[in-house]
Protein backbone atom coordinates (compact mmCIF):
# COMPACT_ATOMS: atom_id res chain seq x y z
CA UNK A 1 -48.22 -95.52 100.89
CA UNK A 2 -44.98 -96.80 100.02
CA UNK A 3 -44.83 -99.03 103.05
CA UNK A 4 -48.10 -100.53 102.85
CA UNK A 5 -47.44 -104.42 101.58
CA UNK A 6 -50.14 -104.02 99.45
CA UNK A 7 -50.13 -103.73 95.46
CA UNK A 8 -50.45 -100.21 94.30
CA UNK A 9 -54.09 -99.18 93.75
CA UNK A 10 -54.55 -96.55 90.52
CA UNK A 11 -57.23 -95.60 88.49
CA UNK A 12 -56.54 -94.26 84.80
CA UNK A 13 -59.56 -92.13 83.22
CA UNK A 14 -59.51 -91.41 79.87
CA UNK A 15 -57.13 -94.10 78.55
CA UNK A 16 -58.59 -94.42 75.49
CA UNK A 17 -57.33 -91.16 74.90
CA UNK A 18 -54.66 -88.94 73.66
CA UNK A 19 -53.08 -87.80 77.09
CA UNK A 20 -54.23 -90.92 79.06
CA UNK A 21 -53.65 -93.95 76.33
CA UNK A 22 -49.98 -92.30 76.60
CA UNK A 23 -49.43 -92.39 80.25
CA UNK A 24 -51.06 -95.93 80.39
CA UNK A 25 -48.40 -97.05 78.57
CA UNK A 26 -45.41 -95.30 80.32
CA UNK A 27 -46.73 -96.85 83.60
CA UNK A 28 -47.01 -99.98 82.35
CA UNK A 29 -43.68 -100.25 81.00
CA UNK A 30 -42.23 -98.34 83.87
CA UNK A 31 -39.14 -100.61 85.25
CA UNK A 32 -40.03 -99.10 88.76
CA UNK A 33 -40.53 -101.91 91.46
CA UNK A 34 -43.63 -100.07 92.61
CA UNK A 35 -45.47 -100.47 89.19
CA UNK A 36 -43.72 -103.41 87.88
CA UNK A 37 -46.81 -105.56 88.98
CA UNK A 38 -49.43 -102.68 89.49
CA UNK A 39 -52.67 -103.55 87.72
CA UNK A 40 -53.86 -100.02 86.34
CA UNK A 41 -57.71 -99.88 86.72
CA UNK A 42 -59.35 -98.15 83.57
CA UNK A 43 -62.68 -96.41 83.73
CA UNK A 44 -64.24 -96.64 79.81
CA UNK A 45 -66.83 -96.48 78.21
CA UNK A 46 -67.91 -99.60 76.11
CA UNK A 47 -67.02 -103.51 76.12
CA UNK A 48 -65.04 -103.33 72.83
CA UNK A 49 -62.64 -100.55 74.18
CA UNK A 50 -61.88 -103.20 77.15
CA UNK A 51 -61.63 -105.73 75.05
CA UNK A 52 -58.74 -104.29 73.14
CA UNK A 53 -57.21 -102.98 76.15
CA UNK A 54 -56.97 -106.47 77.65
CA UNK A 55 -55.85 -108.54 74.48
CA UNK A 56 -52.97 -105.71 74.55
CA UNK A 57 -51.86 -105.80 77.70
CA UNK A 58 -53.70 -108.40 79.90
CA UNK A 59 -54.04 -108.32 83.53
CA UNK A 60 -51.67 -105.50 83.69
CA UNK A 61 -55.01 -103.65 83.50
CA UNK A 62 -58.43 -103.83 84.76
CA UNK A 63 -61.29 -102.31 82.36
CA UNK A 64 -63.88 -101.33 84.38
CA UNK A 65 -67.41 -99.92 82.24
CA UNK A 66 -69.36 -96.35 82.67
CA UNK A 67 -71.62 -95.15 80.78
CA UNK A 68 -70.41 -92.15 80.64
CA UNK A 69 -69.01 -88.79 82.35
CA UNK A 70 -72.37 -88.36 83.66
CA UNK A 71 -72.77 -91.83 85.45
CA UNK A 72 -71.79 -90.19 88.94
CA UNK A 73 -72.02 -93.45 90.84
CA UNK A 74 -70.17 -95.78 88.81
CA UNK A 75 -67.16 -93.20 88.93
CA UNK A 76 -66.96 -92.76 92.86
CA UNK A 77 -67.47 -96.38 93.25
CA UNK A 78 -64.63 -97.09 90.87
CA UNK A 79 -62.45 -94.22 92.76
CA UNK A 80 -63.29 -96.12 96.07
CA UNK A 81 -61.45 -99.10 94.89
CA UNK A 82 -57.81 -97.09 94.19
CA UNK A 83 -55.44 -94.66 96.56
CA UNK A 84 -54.57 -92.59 92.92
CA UNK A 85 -56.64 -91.21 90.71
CA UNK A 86 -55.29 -89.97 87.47
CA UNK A 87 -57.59 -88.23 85.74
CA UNK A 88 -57.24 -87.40 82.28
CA UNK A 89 -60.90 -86.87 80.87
CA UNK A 90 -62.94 -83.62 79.77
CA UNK A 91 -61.40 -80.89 81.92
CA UNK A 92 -64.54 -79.16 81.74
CA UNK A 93 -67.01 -81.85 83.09
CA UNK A 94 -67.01 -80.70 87.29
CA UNK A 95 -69.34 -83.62 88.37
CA UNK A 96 -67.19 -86.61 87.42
CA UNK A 97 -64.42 -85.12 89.10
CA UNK A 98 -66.21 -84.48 92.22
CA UNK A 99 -67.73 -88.21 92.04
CA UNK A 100 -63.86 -89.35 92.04
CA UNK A 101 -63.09 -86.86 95.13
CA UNK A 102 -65.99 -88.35 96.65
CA UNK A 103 -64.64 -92.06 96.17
CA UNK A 104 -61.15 -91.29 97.10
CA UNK A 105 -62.80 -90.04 100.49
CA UNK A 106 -64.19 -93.22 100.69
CA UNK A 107 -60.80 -95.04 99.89
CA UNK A 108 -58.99 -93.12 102.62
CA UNK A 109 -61.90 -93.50 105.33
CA UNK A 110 -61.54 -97.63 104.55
CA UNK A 111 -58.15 -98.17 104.79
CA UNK A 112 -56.59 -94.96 106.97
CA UNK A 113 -54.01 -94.07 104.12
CA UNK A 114 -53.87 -91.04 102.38
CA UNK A 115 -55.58 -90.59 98.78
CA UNK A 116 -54.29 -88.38 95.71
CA UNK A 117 -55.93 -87.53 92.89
CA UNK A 118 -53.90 -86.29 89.83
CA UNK A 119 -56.10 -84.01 88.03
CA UNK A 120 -55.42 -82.58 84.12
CA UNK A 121 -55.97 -78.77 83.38
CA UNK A 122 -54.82 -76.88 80.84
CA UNK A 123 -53.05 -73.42 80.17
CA UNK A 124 -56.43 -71.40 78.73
CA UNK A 125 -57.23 -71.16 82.15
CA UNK A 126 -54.70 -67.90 82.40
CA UNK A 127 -55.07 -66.51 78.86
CA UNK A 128 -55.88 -63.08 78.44
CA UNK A 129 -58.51 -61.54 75.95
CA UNK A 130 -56.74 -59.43 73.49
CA UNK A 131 -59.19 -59.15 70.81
CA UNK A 132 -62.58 -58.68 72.62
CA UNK A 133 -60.40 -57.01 75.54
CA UNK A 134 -62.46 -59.00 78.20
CA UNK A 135 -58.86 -59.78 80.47
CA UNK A 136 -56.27 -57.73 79.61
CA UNK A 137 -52.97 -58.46 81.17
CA UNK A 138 -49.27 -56.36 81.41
CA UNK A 139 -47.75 -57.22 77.99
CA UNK A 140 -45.46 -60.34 78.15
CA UNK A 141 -46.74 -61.38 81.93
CA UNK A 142 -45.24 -64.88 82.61
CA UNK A 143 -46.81 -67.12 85.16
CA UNK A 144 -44.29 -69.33 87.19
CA UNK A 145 -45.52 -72.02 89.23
CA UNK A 146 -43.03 -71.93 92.12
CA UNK A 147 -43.38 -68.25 92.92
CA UNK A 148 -46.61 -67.23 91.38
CA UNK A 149 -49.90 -67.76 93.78
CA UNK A 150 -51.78 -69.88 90.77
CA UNK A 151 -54.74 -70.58 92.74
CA UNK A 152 -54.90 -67.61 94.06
CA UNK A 153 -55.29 -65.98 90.15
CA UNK A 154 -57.58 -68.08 89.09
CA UNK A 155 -60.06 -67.55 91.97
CA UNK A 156 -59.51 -63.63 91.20
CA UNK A 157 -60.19 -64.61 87.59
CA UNK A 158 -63.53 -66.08 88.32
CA UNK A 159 -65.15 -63.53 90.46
CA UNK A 160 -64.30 -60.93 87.94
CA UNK A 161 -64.55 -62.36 84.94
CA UNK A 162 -67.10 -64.64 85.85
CA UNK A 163 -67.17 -68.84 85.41
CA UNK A 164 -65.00 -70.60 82.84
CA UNK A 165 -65.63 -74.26 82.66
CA UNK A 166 -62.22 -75.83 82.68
CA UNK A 167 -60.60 -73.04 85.41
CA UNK A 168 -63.93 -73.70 88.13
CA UNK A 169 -63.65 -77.78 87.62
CA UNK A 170 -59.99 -76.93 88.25
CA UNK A 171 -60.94 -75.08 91.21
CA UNK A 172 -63.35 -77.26 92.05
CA UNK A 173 -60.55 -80.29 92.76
CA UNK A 174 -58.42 -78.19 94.79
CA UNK A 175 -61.19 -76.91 96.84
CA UNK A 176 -62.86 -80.23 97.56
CA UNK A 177 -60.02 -82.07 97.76
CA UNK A 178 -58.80 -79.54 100.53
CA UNK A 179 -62.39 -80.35 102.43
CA UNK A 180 -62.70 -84.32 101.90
CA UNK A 181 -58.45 -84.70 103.26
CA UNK A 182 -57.95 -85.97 99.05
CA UNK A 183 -54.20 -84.78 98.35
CA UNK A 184 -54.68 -83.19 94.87
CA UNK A 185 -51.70 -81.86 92.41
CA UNK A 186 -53.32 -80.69 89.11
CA UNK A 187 -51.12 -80.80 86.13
CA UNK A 188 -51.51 -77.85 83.58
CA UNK A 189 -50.65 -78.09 80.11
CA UNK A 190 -50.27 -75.61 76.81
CA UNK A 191 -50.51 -77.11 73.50
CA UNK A 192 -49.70 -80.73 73.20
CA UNK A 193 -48.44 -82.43 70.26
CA UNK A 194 -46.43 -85.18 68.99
CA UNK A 195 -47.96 -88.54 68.32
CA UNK A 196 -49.31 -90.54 71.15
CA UNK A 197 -47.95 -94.07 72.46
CA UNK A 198 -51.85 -95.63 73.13
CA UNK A 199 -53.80 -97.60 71.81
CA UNK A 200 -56.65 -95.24 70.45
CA UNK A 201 -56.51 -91.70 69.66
CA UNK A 202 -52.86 -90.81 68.99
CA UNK A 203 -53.62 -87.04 67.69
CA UNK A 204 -53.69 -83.84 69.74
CA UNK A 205 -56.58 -81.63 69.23
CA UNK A 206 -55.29 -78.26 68.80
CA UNK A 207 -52.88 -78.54 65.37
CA UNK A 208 -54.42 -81.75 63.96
CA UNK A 209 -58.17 -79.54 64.12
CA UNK A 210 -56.80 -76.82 62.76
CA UNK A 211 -54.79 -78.60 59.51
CA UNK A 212 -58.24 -80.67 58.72
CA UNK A 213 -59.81 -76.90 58.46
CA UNK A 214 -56.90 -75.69 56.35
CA UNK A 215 -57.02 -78.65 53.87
CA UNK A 216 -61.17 -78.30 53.55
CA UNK A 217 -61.10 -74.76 53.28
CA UNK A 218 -58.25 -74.95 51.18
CA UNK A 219 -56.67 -71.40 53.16
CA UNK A 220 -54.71 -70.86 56.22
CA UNK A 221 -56.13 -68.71 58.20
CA UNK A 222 -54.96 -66.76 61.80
CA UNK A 223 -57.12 -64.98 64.52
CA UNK A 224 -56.42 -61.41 64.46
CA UNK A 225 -52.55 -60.66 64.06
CA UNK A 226 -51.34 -64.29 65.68
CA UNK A 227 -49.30 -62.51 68.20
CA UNK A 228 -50.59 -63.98 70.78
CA UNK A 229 -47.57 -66.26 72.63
CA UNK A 230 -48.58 -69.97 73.71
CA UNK A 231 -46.26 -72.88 75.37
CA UNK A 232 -46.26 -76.46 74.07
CA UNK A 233 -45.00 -79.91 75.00
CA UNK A 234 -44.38 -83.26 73.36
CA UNK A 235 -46.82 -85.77 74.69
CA UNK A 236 -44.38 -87.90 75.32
CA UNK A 237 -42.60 -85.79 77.81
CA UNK A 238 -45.97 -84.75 79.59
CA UNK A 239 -46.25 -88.92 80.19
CA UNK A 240 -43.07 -88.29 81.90
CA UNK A 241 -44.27 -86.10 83.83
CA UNK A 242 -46.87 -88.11 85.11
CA UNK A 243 -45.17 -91.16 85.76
CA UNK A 244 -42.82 -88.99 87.75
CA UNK A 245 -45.61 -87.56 90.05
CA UNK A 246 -46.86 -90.99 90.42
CA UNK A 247 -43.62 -92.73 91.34
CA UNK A 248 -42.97 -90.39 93.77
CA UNK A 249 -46.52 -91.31 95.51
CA UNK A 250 -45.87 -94.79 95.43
CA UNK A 251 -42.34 -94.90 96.43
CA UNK A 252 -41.81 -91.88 98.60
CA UNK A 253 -45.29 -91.39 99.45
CA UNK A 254 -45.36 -88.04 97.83
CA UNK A 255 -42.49 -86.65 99.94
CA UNK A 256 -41.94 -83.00 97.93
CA UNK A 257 -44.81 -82.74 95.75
CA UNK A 258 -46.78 -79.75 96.12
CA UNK A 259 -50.50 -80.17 97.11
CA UNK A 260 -53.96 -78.48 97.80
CA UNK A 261 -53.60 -74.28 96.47
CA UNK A 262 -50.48 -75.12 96.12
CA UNK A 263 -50.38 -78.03 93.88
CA UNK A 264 -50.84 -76.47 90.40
CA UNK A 265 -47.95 -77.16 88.33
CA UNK A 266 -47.29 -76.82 84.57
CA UNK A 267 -45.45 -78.72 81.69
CA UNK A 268 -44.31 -76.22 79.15
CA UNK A 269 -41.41 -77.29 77.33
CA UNK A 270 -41.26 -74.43 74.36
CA UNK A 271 -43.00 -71.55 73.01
CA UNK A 272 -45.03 -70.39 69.61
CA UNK A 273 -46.81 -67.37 68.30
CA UNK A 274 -50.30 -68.51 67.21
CA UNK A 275 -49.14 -66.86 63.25
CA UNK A 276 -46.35 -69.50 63.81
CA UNK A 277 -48.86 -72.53 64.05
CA UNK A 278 -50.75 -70.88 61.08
CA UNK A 279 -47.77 -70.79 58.86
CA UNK A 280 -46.63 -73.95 60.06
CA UNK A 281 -49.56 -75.83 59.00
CA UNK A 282 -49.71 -73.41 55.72
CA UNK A 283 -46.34 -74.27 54.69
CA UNK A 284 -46.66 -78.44 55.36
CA UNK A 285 -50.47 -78.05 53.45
CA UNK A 286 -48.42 -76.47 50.46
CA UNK A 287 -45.80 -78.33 50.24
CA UNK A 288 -47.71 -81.35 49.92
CA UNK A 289 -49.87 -79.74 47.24
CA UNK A 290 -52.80 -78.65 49.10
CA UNK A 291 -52.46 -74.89 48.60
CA UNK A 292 -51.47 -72.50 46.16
CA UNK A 293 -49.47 -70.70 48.48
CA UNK A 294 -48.17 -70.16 51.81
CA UNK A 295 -50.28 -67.00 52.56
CA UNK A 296 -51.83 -67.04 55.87
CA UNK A 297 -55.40 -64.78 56.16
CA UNK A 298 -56.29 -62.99 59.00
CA UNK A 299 -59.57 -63.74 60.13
CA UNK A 300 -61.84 -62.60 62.93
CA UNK A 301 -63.78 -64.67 66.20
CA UNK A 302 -67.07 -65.31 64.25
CA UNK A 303 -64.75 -66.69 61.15
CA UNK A 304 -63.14 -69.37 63.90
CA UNK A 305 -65.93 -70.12 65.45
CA UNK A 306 -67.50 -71.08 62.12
CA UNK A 307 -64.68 -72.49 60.88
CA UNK A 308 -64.25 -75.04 63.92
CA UNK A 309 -67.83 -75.47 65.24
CA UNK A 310 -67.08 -73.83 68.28
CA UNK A 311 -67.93 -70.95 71.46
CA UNK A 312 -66.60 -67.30 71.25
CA UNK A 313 -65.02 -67.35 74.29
CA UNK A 314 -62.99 -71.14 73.56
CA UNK A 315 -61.77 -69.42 70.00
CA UNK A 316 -60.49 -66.45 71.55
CA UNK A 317 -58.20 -68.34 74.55
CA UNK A 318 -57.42 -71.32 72.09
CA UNK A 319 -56.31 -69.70 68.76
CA UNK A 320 -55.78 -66.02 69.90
CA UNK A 321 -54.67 -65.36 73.56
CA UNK A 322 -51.55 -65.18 75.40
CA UNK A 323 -50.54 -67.75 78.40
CA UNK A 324 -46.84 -67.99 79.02
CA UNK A 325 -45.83 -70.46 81.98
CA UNK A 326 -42.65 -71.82 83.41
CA UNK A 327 -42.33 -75.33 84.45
CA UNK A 328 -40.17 -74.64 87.36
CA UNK A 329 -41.83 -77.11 90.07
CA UNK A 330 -41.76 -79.90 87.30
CA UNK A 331 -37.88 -79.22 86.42
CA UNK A 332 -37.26 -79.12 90.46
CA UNK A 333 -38.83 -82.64 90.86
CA UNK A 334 -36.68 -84.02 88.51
CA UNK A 335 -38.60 -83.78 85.37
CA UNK A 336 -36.31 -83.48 81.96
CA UNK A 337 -38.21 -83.11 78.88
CA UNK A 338 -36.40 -83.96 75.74
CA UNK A 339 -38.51 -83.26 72.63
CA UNK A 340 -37.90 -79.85 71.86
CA UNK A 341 -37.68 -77.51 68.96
CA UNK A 342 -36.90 -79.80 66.52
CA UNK A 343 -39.61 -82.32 67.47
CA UNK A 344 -42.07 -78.91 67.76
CA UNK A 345 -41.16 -77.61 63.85
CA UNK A 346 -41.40 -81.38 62.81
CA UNK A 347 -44.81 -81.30 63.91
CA UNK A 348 -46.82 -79.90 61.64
CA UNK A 349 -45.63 -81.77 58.47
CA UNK A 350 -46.30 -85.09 60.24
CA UNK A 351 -49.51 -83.83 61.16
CA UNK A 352 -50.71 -83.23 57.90
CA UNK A 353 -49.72 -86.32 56.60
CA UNK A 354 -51.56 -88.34 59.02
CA UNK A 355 -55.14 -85.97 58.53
CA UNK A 356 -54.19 -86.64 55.02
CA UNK A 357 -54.11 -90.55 55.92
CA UNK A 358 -57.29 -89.93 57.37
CA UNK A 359 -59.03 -89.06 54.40
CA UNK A 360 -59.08 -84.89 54.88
């Protein structure tokens, strides 16, 4: 791809979002020759959104309308138009990524270069189940994503434990992308946090949710004894990450990057307890005045899933399980994260300000 005279075709979902308003803006300010004049095409829903995207940064980008997830067509024709695909929407929703394979195979059948598709997963895909003791796994088991067999897990995971919605669209890419000649690399991330550099939503989901339920319950609460052990990584640095696995399309035509069964990498940067996010967002909620104290309840699945509007299984993996990765493909590529512990304990005090902000 490098060689082709040509402008660099890419395709941005979700970049009116947390993850994908972020690496929008590190490509477009990317001082590589490959992207310096790229136009970025955006698939979004809604004229307004495109309107605000343009008046920001003009024909650096190309808003192009969906209704929605569901509208199948408009996404593969969109995806037919671009070599890259970087998807950053709904990890869960299986059909729009398989309308994106589907244009990609349509991309590489017109113009006889090969297609990638950059696909975003996330870590609950290898937590274990240590309060309903559905997955159990050896105590402290680490997944590393230059010796483990990833893939290989998962697709153990969901014949015996049966379908979960993020892990089989996950699958899903690999698999199809392996039968349609679509080079995929899925990137999958812990917790992310920090504030994000788009244009829209610049809040995680994970700590900013779980301060608005502190501050309206008025008590900080943790699933079971918090023990579980998570990863995290600044948003910022996860951008990085991207742009890296996108330069190195464009300019070396993906010479090193891990594809197919292979190609499942993660961008862990740091590590928590799940009582530590608890007390973190306890302590910033008290010391602005919101509690009476720093005491953090223990509370059981049915209390979470009240508490956050949510499914058994999701509360469980998201505020209770263990999934402990090393970034070691990521670090061998050349990726250097910067925003560390410091950033990480900073966190939850500037979160609570801005759900504050918000009106919480």
């Amino acid at each position: 791809m490098a060689s082709t005279s040509e402008s660099p075709k890419i395709l941005l979902t979700g970049a009116t979002g947390y993850i994908g308003g972020t690496i929008l803006s590190y490509l477009l300010n990317s001082s590589s020759p490959a992207l310096k004049n790229a136009t970025i095409t955006c698939l979004i829903r809604g004229t307004d959104r495109a309107a605000k995207l343009t008046a920001a940064y003009g024909s650096r980008v190309n808003p192009v309308i969906y209704k929605d997830l569901d509208d199948v067509e408009a996404t593969a024709a969109a995806a037919s138009q671009n070599d890259i695909v970087v998807n950053t929407t709904n990890g869960y929703h299986s059909a729009s990524t398989q309308a994106l394979l589907r244009g990609l195979e349509q991309r590489k059948a017109k113009t006889g270069r090969d297609v990638w598709m950059v696909h975003t997963s996330g870590t609950s895909n290898l937590g274990d189940r240590p309060i309903t003791k559905k997955w159990v796994e050896p105590e402290g088991r680490e997944f590393n994503d230059a010796t483990d067999d990833i893939y290989g897990y998962e697709k153990e995971r969901e014949e015996k434990e049966g379908p979960y919605g993020q892990r089989t669209t996950e699958l899903g890419v690999v698999d199809t992308g392996l039968e349609l000649g679509v080079k995929t690399l899925v990137i999958m991330s812990p917790t992310i946090f920090g504030f994000g550099t788009g244009l829209f939503n610049k809040m995680s989901i994970q700590i900013p949710a779980f301060a608005r339920a502190v501050l309206q319950q008025k008590r900080a609460v943790v699933l079971g004894d918090g023990k579980g052990v998570w990863d995290h990584v600044h948003v910022e640095d996860l951008a990085e990450l991207y742009l890296l696995v996108i330069r190195r399309i464009l300019e070396q035509g993906g010479e090193g990057l891990p594809t197919g069964k292979k190609g499942i990498i993660f961008s862990a940067n740091g590590r928590h307890s799940w009582l530590e996010v608890s007390q973190g967002v306890a302590d910033a909620c008290y010391e602005e005045g919101r509690l009476l104290n720093r005491e953090v309840h223990p509370v059981g699945i049915p209390d979470i899933v009240k508490l956050f509007m949510g499914d058994a299984d999701i509360a469980e993996l998201g505020f209770a399980s263990n999934s402990r990765t090393v970034s070691s493909v990521a670090r061998a590529l050349g990726w250097k994260p910067t925003r560390g512990e410091e950033a990480w304990k900073k966190e939850f005090k500037d979160v609570v300000k801005a759900v504050l902000e918000q009106g919480a």
